[in-house]
Protein backbone atom coordinates (compact mmCIF):
# COMPACT_ATOMS: atom_id res chain seq x y z
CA UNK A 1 10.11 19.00 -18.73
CA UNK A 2 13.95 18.94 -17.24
CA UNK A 3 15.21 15.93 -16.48
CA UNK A 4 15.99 15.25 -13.00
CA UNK A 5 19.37 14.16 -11.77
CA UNK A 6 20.03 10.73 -10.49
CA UNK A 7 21.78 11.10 -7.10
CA UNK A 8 25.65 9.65 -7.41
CA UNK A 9 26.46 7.20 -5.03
CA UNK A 10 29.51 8.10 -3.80
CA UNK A 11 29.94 11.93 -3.61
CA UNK A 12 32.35 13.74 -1.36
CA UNK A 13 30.90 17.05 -2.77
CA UNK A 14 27.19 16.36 -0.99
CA UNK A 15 26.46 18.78 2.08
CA UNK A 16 26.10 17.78 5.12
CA UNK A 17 24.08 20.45 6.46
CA UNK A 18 20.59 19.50 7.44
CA UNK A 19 19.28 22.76 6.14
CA UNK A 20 20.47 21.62 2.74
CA UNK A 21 18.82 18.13 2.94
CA UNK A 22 16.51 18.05 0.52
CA UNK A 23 13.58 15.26 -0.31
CA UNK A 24 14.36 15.15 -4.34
CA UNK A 25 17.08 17.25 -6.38
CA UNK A 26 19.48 17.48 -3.05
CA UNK A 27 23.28 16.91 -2.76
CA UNK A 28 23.35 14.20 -0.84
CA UNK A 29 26.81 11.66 0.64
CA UNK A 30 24.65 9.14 1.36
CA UNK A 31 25.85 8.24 4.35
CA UNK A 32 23.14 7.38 6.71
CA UNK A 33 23.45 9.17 10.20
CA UNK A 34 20.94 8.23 12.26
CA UNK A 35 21.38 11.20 14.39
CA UNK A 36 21.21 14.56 12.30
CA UNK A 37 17.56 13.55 10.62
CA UNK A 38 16.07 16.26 8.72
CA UNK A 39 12.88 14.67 8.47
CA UNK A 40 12.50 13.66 12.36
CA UNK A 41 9.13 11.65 11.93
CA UNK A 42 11.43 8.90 9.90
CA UNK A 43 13.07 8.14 13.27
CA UNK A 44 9.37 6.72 14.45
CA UNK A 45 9.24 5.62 11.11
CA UNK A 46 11.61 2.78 10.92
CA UNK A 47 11.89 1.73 14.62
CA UNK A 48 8.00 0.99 14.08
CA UNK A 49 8.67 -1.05 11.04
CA UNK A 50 11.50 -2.89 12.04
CA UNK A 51 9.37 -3.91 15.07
CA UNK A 52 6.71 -5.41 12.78
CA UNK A 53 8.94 -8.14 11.70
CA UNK A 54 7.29 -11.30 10.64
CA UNK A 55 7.68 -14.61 8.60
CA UNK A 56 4.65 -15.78 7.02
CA UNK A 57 5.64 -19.34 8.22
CA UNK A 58 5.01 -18.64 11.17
CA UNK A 59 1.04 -18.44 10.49
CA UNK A 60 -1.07 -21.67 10.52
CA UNK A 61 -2.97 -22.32 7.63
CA UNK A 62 -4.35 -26.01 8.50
CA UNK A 63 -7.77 -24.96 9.01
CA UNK A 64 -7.69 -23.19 5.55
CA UNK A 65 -6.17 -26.40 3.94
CA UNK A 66 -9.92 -27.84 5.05
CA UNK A 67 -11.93 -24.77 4.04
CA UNK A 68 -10.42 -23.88 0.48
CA UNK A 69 -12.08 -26.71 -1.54
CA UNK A 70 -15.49 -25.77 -0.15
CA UNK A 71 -15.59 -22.27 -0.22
CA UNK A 72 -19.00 -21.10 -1.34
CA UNK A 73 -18.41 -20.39 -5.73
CA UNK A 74 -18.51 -16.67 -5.63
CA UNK A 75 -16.11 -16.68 -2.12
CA UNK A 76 -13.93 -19.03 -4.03
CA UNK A 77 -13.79 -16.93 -7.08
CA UNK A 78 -13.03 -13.78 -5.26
CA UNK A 79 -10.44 -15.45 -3.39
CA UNK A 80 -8.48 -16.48 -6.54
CA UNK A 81 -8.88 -12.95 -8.67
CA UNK A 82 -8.35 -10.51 -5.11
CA UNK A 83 -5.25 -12.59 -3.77
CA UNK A 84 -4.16 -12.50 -7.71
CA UNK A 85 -4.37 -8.96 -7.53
CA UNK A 86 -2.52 -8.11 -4.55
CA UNK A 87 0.56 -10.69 -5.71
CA UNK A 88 0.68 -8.44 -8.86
CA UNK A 89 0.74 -5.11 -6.44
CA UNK A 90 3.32 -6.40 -4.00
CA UNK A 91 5.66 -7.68 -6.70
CA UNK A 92 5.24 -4.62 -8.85
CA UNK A 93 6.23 -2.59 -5.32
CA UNK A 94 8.90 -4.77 -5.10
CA UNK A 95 10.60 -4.21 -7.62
CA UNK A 96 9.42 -0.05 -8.35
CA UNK A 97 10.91 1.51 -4.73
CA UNK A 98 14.07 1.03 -5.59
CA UNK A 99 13.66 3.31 -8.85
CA UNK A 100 12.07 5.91 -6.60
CA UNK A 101 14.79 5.56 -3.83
CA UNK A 102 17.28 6.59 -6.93
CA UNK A 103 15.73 9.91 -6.50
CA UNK A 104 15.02 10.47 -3.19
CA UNK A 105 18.03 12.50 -1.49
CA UNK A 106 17.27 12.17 2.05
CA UNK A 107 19.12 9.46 3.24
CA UNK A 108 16.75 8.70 6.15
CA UNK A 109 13.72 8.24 4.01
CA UNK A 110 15.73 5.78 1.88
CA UNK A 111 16.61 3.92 4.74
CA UNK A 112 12.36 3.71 5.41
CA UNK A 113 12.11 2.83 1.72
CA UNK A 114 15.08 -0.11 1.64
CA UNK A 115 12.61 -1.38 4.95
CA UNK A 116 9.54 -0.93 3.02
CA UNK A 117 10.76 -2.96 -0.20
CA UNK A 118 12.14 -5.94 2.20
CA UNK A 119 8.36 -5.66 3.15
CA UNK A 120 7.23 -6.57 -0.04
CA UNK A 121 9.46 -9.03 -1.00
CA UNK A 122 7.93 -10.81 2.48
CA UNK A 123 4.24 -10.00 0.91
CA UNK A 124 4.83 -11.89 -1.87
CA UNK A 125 6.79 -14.79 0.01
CA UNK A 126 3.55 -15.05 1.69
CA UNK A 127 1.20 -14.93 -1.10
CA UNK A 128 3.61 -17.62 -2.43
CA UNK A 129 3.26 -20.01 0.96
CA UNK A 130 -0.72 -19.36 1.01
CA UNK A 131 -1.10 -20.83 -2.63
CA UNK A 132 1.27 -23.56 -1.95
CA UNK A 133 -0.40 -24.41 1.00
CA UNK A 134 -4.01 -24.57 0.15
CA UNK A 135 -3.55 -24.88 -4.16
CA UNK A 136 -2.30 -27.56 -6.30
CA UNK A 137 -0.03 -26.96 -8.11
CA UNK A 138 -2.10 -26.46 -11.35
CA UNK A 139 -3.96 -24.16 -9.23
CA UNK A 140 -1.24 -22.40 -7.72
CA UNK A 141 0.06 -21.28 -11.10
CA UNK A 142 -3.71 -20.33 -12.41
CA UNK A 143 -4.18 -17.74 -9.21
CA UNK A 144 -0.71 -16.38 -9.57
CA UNK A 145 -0.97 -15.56 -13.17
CA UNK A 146 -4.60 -14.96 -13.88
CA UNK A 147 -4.00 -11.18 -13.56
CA UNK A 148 -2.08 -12.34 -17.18
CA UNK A 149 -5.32 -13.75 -18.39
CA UNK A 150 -8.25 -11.83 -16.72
CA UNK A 151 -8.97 -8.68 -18.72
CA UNK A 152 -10.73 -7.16 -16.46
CA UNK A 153 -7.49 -7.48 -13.65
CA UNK A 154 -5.24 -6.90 -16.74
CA UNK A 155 -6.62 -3.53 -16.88
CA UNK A 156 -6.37 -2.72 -12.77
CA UNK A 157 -2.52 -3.45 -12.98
CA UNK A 158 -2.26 -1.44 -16.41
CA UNK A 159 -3.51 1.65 -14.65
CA UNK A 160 -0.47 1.55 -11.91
CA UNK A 161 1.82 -0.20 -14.47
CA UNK A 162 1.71 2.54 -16.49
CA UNK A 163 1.87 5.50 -14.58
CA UNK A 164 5.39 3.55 -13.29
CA UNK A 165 6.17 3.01 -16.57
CA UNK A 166 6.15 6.58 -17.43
CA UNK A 167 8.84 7.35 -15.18
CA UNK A 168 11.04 5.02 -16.00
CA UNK A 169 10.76 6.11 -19.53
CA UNK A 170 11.43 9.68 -18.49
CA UNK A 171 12.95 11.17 -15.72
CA UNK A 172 10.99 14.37 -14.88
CA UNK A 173 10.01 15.71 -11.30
CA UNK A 174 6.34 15.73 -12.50
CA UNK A 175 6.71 11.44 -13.45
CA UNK A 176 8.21 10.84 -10.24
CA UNK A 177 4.87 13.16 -8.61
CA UNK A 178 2.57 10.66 -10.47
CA UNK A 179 4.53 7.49 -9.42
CA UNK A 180 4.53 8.75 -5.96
CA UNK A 181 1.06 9.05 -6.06
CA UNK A 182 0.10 6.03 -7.93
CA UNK A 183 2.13 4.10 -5.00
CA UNK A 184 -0.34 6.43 -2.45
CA UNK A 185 -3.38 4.55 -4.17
CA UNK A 186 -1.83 1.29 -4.42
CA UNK A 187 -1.13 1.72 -0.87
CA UNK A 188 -4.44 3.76 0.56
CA UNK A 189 -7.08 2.28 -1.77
CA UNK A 190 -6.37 -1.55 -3.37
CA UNK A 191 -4.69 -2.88 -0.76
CA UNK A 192 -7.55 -1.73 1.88
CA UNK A 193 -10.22 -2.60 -0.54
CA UNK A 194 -8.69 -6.27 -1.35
CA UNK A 195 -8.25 -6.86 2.62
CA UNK A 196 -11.82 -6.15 3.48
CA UNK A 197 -12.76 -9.34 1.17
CA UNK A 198 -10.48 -11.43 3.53
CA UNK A 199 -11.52 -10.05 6.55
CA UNK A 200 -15.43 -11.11 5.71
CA UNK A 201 -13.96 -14.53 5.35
CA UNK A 202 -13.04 -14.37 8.90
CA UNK A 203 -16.03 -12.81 10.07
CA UNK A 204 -17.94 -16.18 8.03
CA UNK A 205 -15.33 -18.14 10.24
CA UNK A 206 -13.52 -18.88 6.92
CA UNK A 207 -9.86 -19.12 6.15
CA UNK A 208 -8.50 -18.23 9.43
CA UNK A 209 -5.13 -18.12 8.61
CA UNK A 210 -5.52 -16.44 5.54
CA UNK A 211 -7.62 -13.86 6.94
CA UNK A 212 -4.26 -13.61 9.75
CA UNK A 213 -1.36 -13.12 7.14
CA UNK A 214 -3.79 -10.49 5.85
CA UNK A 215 -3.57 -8.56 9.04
CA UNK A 216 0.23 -8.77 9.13
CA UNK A 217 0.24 -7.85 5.48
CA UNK A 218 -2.45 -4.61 6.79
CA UNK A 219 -0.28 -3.69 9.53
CA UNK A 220 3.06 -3.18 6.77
CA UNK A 221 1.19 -2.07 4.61
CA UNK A 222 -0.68 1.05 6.67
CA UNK A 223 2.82 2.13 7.90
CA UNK A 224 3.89 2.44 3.76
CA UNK A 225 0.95 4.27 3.46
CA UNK A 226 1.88 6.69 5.86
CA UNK A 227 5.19 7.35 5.09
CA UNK A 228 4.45 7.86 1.06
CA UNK A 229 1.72 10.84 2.55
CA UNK A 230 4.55 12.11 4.25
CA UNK A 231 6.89 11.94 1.12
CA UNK A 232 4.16 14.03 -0.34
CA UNK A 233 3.36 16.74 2.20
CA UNK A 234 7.33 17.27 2.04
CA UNK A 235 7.18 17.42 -1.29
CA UNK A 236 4.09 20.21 -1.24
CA UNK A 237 6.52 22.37 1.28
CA UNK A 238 9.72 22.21 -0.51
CA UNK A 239 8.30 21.83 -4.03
CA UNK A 240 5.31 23.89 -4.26
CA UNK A 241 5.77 24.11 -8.16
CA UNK A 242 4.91 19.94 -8.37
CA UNK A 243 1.14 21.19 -6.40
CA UNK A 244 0.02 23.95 -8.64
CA UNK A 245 -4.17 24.01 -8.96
CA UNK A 246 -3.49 21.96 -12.20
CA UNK A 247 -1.14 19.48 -10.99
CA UNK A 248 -3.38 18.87 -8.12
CA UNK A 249 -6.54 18.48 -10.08
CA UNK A 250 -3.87 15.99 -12.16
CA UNK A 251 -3.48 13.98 -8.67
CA UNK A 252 -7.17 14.27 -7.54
CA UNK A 253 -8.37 12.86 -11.07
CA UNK A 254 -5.37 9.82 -10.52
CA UNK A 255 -7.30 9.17 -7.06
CA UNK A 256 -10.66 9.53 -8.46
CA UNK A 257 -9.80 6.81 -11.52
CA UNK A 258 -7.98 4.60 -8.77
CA UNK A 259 -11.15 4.81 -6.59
CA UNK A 260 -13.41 4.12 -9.87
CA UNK A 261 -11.37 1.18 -11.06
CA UNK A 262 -11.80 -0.69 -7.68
CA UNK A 263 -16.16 -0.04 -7.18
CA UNK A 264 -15.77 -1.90 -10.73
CA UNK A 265 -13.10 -4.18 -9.75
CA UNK A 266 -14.85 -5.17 -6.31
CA UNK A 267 -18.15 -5.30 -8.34
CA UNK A 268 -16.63 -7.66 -10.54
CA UNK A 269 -15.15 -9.58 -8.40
CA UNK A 270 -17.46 -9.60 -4.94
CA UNK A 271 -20.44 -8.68 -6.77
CA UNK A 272 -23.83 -9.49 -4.38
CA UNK A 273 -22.68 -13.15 -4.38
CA UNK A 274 -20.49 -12.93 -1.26
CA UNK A 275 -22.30 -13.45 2.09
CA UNK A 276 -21.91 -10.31 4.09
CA UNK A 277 -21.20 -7.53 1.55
CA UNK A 278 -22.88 -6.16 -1.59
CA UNK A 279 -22.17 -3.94 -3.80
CA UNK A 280 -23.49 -1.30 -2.25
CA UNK A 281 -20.88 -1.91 0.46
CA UNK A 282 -17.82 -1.35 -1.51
CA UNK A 283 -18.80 1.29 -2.94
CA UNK A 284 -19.62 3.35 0.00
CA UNK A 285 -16.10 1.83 1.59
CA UNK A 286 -13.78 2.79 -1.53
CA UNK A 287 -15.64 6.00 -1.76
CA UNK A 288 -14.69 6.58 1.93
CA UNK A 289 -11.59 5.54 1.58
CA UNK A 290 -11.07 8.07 -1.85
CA UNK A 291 -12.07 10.91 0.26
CA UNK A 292 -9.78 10.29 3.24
CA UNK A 293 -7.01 9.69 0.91
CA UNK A 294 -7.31 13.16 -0.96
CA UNK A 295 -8.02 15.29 2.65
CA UNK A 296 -5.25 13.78 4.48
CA UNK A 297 -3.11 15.18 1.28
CA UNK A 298 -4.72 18.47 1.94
CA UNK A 299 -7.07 18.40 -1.68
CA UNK A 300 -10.60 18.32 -1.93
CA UNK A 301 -12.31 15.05 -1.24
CA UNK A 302 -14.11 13.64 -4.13
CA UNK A 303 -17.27 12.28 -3.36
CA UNK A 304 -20.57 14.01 -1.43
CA UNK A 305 -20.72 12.51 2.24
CA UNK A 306 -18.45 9.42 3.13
CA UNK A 307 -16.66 11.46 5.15
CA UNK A 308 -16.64 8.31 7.70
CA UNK A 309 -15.99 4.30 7.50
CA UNK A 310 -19.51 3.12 7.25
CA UNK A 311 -21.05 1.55 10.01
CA UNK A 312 -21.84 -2.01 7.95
CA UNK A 313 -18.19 -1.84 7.86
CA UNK A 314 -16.86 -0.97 11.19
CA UNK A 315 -15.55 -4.40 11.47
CA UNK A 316 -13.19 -4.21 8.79
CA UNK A 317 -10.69 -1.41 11.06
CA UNK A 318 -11.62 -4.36 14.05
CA UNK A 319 -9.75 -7.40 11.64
CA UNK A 320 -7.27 -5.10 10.64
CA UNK A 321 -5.23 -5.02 14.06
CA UNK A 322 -2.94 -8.10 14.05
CA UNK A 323 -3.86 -8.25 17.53
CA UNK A 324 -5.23 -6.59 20.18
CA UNK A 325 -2.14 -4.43 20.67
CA UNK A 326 -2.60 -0.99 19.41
CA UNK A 327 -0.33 2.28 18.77
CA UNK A 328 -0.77 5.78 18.68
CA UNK A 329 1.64 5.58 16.41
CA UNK A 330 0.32 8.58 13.78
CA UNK A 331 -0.29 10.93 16.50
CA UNK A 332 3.71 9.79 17.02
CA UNK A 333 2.95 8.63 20.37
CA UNK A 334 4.14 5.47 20.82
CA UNK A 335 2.24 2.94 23.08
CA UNK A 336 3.13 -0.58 22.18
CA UNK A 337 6.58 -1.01 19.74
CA UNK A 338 6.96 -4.67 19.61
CA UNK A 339 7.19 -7.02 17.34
CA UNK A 340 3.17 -7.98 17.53
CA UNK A 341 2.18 -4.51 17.59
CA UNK A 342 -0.67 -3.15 15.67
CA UNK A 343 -1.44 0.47 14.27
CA UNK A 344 -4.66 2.15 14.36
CA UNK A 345 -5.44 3.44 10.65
CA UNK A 346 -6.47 6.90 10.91
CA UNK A 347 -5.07 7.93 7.85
């Protein structure tokens, strides 16, 4: 597989010429124009997400001071192994984008990913300032680095670790294609699946503020997802070589194992223990949420039915506005761009 070139950072030679612009394997100056975009939906893009600024301080978490020590055992255990998870996905993010941004010679879409890695680093800072708050600080440590000690987790990260891993070892157009889409799972699938656990909290009046960093953490987090689905559908117009019939039953079969991993992972860790979901329940969201994933990329979905959210679960796309303001942001019709906006997931 041939290497590909990591863009120079200063180089007089790259074209200027929109026609020439190129998502990966461009000639690129770097300089960031924001008025000759190739890729005009990045203009939407990154006024939306520097509108969703927010400091986790800024959330009250008295009430969840009160309600931590008596969770109900299995809400207590999920709450420690899901929040562990998601401070091993944001970190991970953290510090992966700017490996993928190396490649990426579009200069507006690594302006979106330098926005989406500040992001991150706010995800964990407010990870950090929930565990702090609520947690001693023998129990702060124990959540944060029980995805070291749980086997189980250990093996959830492994599967994204890895597939990162890979391209960091080697360069090719086909590594970057699977980090790309690991990132699209971490994005579309975890991070939905791990929220829905919090938002049941809230609907048990439970961990208010918790369940409200969540949101803000939702609301980043749908806007990533969106732009890494339109990294790939550039990528399956300029690049049509990286979306052969094998190479997409390659990303289908990532998706599929992603969607696998978290039915067992939510099993695992929600179980039938939890009041207000089941097993039954995550499955049939995760296996929505693996179909939608793979359509919206143009493949096949993956499971039979679940071609909707399930109606024992409608509430989960209610807790996931920050508010009640709402955009029509992915039909790129802007209604409410403001610092408490929300997005609508249709993705």
């Amino acid at each position: 597989m041939e290497i590909l070139k990591q863009k120079p950072l200063f180089n007089p030679d790259g074209s200027i010429d929109l026609a020439d612009r190129r998502m990966i394997a461009g000639e690129t100056t770097n300089l960031n124009d924001f008025n000759n975009l190739k890729y005009s939906w990045s203009h939407d893009w990154y006024r939306q997400a520097m509108n969703n600024f927010w400091v986790p301080e800024e959330v009250n978490l008295s009430t969840d001071v009160k309600d931590y020590p008596n969770l109900p055992a299995p809400e207590r255990r999920a709450y420690d192994k899901i929040l562990s998870f998601l401070i091993f996905l944001d970190s991970i993010q953290t510090a992966n984008l700017p490996a993928v941004g190396e490649y990426i010679t579009a200069n507006e879409v690594n302006l979106c990913l330098a926005i989406q890695t500040y992001q991150e680093a706010i995800h964990s800072q407010s990870y950090s300032y929930m565990l702090d708050t609520i947690c001693e600080p023998q129990g702060r440590d124990e959540v944060l680095y029980q995805w070291k000690n749980d086997e189980h987790l250990l093996r959830r990260n492994t599967f994204i670790g890895d597939a990162y891993n890979h391209f960091y070892q080697e360069r090719t157009a086909e590594n970057l294609m699977r980090t790309i889409v690991a990132n699209y799972i971490l994005e579309g699938v975890y991070f939905y699946s791990g929220f829905m656990f919090f938002y049941n909290l809230g609907r048990n009046n439970l961990m208010p503020g918790s369940v409200q960093v969540i949101r803000y953490i939702n609301r980043d987090e749908n806007t990533h997802l969106w732009l890494f689905r339109s990294i790939l559908l550039e990528l399956k117009q300029e690049n049509p070589e990286l979306f052969t019939p094998e190479k997409v039953a390659l990303y289908r079969d990532m998706i599929r194992e992603g969607c696998e991993q978290e039915i067992a992972w939510g099993h695992y860790a929600i179980g039938d223990g939890v009041a207000g979901l089941t097993c039954d329940m995550i499955t049939d969201y995760v296996q929505y949420l693996g179909n939608l994933r793979c359509t919206n990329l143009g493949f096949e979905k993956l499971y039979e039915g679940h071609d909707a959210e399930p109606e024992n679960l409608s509430w989960v796309s209610q807790y996931s506005n920050a508010n009640t303001i709402k955009t029509d942001f992915f039909e790129a019709r802007s209604t409410a761009y403001a610092k408490s906006g929300a997005m609508v997931d249709d993705l």
